[in-house]
Protein backbone atom coordinates (compact mmCIF):
# COMPACT_ATOMS: atom_id res chain seq x y z
CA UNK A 1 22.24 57.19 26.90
CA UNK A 2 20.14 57.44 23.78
CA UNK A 3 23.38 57.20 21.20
CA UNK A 4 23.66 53.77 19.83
CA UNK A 5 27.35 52.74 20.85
CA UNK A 6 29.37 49.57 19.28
CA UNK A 7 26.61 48.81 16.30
CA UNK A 8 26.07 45.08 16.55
CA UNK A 9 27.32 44.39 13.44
CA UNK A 10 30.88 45.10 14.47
CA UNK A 11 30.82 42.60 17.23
CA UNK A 12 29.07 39.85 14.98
CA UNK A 13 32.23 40.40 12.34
CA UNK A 14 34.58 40.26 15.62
CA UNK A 15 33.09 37.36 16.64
CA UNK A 16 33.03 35.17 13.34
CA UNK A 17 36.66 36.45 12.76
CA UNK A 18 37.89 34.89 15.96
CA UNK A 19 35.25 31.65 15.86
CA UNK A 20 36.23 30.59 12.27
CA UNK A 21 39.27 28.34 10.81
CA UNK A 22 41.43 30.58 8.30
CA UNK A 23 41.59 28.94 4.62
CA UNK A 24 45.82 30.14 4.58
CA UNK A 25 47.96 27.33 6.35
CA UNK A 26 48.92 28.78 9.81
CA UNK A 27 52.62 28.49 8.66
CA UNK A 28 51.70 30.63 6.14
CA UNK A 29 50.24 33.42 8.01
CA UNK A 30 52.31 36.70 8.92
CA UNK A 31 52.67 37.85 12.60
CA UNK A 32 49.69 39.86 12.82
CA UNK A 33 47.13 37.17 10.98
CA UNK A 34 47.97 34.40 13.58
CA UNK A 35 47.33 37.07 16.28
CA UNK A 36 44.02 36.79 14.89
CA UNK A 37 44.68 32.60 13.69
CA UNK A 38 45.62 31.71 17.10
CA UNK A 39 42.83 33.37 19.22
CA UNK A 40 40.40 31.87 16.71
CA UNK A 41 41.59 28.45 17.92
CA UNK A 42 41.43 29.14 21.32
CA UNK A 43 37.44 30.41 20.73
CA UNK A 44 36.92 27.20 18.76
CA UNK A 45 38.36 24.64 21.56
CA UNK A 46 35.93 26.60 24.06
CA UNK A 47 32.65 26.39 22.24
CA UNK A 48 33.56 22.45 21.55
CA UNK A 49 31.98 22.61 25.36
CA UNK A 50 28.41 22.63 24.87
CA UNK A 51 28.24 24.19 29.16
CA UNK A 52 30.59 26.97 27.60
CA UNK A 53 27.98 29.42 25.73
CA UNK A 54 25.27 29.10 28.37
CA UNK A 55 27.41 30.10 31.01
CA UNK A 56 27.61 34.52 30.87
CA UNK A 57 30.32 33.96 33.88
CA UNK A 58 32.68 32.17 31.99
CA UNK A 59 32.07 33.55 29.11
CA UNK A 60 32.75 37.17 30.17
CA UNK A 61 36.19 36.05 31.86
CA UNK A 62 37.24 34.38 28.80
CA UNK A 63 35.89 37.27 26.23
CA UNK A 64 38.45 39.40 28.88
CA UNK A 65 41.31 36.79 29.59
CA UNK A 66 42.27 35.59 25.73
CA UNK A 67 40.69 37.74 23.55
CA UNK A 68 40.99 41.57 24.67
CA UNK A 69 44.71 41.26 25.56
CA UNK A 70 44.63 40.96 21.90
CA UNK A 71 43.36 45.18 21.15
CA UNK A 72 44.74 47.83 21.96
CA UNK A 73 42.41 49.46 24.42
CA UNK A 74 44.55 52.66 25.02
CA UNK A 75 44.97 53.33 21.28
CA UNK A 76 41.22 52.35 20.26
CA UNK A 77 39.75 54.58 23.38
CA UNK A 78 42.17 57.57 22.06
CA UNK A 79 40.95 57.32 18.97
CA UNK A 80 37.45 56.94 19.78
CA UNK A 81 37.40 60.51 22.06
CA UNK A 82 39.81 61.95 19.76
CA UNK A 83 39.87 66.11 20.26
CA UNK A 84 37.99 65.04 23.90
CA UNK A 85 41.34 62.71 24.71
CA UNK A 86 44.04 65.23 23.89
CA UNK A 87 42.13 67.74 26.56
CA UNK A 88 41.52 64.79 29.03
CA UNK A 89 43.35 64.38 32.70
CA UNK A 90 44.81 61.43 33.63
CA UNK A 91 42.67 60.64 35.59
CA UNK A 92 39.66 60.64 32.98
CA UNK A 93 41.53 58.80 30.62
CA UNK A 94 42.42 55.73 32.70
CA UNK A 95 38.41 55.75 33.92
CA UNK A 96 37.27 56.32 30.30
CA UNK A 97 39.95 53.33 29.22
CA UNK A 98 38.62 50.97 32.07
CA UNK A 99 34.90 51.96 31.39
CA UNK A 100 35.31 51.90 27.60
CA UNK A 101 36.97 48.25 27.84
CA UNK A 102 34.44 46.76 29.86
CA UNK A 103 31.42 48.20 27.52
CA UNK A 104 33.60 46.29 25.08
CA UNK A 105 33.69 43.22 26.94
CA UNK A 106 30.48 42.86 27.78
CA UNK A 107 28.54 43.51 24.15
CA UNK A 108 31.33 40.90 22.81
CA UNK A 109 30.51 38.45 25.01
CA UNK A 110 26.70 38.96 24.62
CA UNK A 111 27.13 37.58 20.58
CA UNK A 112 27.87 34.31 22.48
CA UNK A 113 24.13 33.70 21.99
CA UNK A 114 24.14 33.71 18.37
CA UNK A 115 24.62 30.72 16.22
CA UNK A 116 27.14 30.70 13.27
CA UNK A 117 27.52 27.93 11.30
CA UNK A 118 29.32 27.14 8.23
CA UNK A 119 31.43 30.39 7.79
CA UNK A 120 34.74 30.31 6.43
CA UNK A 121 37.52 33.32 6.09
CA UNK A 122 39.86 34.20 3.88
CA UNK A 123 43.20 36.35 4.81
CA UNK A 124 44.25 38.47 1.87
CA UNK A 125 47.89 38.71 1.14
CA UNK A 126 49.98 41.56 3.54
CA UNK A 127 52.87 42.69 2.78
CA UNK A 128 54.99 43.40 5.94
CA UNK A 129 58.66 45.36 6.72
CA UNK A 130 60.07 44.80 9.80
CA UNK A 131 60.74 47.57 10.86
CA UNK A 132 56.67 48.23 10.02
CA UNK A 133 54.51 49.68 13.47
CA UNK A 134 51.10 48.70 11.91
CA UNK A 135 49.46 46.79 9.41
CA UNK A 136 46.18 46.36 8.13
CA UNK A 137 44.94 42.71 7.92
CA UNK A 138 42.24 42.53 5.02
CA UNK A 139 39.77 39.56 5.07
CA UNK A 140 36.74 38.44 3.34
CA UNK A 141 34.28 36.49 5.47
CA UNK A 142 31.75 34.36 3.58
CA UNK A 143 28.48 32.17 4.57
CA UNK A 144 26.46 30.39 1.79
CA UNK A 145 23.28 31.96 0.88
CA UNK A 146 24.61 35.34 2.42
CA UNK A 147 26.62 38.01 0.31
CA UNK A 148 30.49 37.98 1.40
CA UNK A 149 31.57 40.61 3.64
CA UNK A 150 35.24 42.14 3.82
CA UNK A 151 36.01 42.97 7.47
CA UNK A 152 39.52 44.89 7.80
CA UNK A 153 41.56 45.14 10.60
CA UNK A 154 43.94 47.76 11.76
CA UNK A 155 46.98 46.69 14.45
CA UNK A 156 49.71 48.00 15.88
CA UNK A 157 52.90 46.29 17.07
CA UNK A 158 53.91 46.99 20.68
CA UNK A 159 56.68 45.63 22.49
CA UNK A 160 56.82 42.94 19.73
CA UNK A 161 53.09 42.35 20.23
CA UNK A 162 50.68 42.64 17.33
CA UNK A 163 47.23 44.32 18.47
CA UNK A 164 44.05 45.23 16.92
CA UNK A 165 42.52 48.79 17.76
CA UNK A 166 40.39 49.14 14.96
CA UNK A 167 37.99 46.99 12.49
CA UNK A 168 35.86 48.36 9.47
CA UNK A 169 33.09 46.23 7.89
CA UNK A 170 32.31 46.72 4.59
CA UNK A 171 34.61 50.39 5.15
CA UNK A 172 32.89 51.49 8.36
CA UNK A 173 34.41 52.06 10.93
CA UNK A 174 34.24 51.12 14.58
CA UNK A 175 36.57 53.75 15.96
CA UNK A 176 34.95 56.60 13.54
CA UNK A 177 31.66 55.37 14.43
CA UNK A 178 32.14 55.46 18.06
CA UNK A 179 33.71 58.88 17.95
CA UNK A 180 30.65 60.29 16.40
CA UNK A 181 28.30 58.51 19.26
CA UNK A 182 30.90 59.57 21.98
CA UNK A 183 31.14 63.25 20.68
CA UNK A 184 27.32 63.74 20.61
CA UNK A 185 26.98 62.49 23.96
CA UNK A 186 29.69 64.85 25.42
CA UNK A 187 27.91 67.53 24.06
CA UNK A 188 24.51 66.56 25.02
CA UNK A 189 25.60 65.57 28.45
CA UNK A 190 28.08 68.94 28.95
CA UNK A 191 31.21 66.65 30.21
CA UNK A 192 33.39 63.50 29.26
CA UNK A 193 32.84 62.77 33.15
CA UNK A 194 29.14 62.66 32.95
CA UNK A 195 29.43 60.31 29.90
CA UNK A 196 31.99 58.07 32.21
CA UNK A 197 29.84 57.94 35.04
CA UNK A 198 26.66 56.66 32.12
CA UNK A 199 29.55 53.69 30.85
CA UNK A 200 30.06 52.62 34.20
CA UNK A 201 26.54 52.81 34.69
CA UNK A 202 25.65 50.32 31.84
CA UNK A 203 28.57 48.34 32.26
CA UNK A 204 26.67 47.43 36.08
CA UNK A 205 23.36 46.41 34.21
């Protein structure tokens, strides 16, 4: 698998968005930011446990337990095969979504290791119908000495549950990205079920 899936900067901006307070009081926040509010202070209570970051088993179950119910797998694995999903069976599509989730899982939990300190996030203002299906929820993620960096996130409301499938940094992408890796591969490798069987390949390293 030479194609460089899920660029770490993506998972660095997912992780500081979900390890660091918001500036807006919570009360404040619209449906979709305390999706994002809420799991933040569920990451923060964890890593107050210094056991918690050195420990890839718990870790990994947490990453898969409080965050990912949180995105929209289905959606963000559509979008990331895009022509390749429409002409999909069912049966590839439920491996790709199980293989594609866990690849997810287990480079998020990996930024673990890294140390972030002294970051602070802002929530721009949303504007939000109810009768609105997604949203995108526009931040601006700053560290002193570093330049700030706007990390956007598109969600989707299903059964009255707000869910991310998509996040661009600085206007890239990580579904567009992905789709370009993913597409490559297909072609290089001559099927989506070859390019399955390399996911749940890595996802056993």
């Amino acid at each position: 698998m030479t194609t460089q899936l899920l660029p770490r900067t993506f998972f660095l901006a997912f992780f500081l968005l979900l390890s660091t307070q918001a500036s807006a009081a919570t009360e404040k926040l619209l449906a979709p930011q305390l999706v994002i509010e809420n799991t933040s202070r569920a990451l923060l209570g964890k890593l107050k446990d210094p056991e918690f970051a050195s420990n890839k088993t718990e870790i990994h179950n947490f990453v898969d337990e409080a965050i990912f119910p949180n995105v929209d797998t289905v959606r963000m694995s559509a979008l990331v095969l895009g022509k390749h999903w429409r002409k999909a069976s069912k049966q590839q599509k439920k491996q790709f979504i199980a293989a594609f989730k866990n690849l997810l899982v287990n480079t998020y939990s990996t930024t673990f290791t890294e140390q972030f300190d002294n970051w602070t996030i802002d929530y721009l203002p949303l504007k939000l119908k109810a009768s609105d299906k997604t949203t995108t929820v526009k931040t601006i993620v700053s560290q002193s000495g570093k330049a700030n960096a706007k990390i956007d996130y598109s969600m989707v409301r299903r059964n009255e549950q707000w869910k991310i499938y998509d996040l661009k940094v600085e206007g890239i992408s990580l579904v567009i990205s992905n789709r370009e890796s993913f597409s490559q591969m297909i072609k290089d490798s001559g099927s989506l079920d070859k390019v399955i069987a390399e996911l749940e390949a890595k996802n056993q390293r």
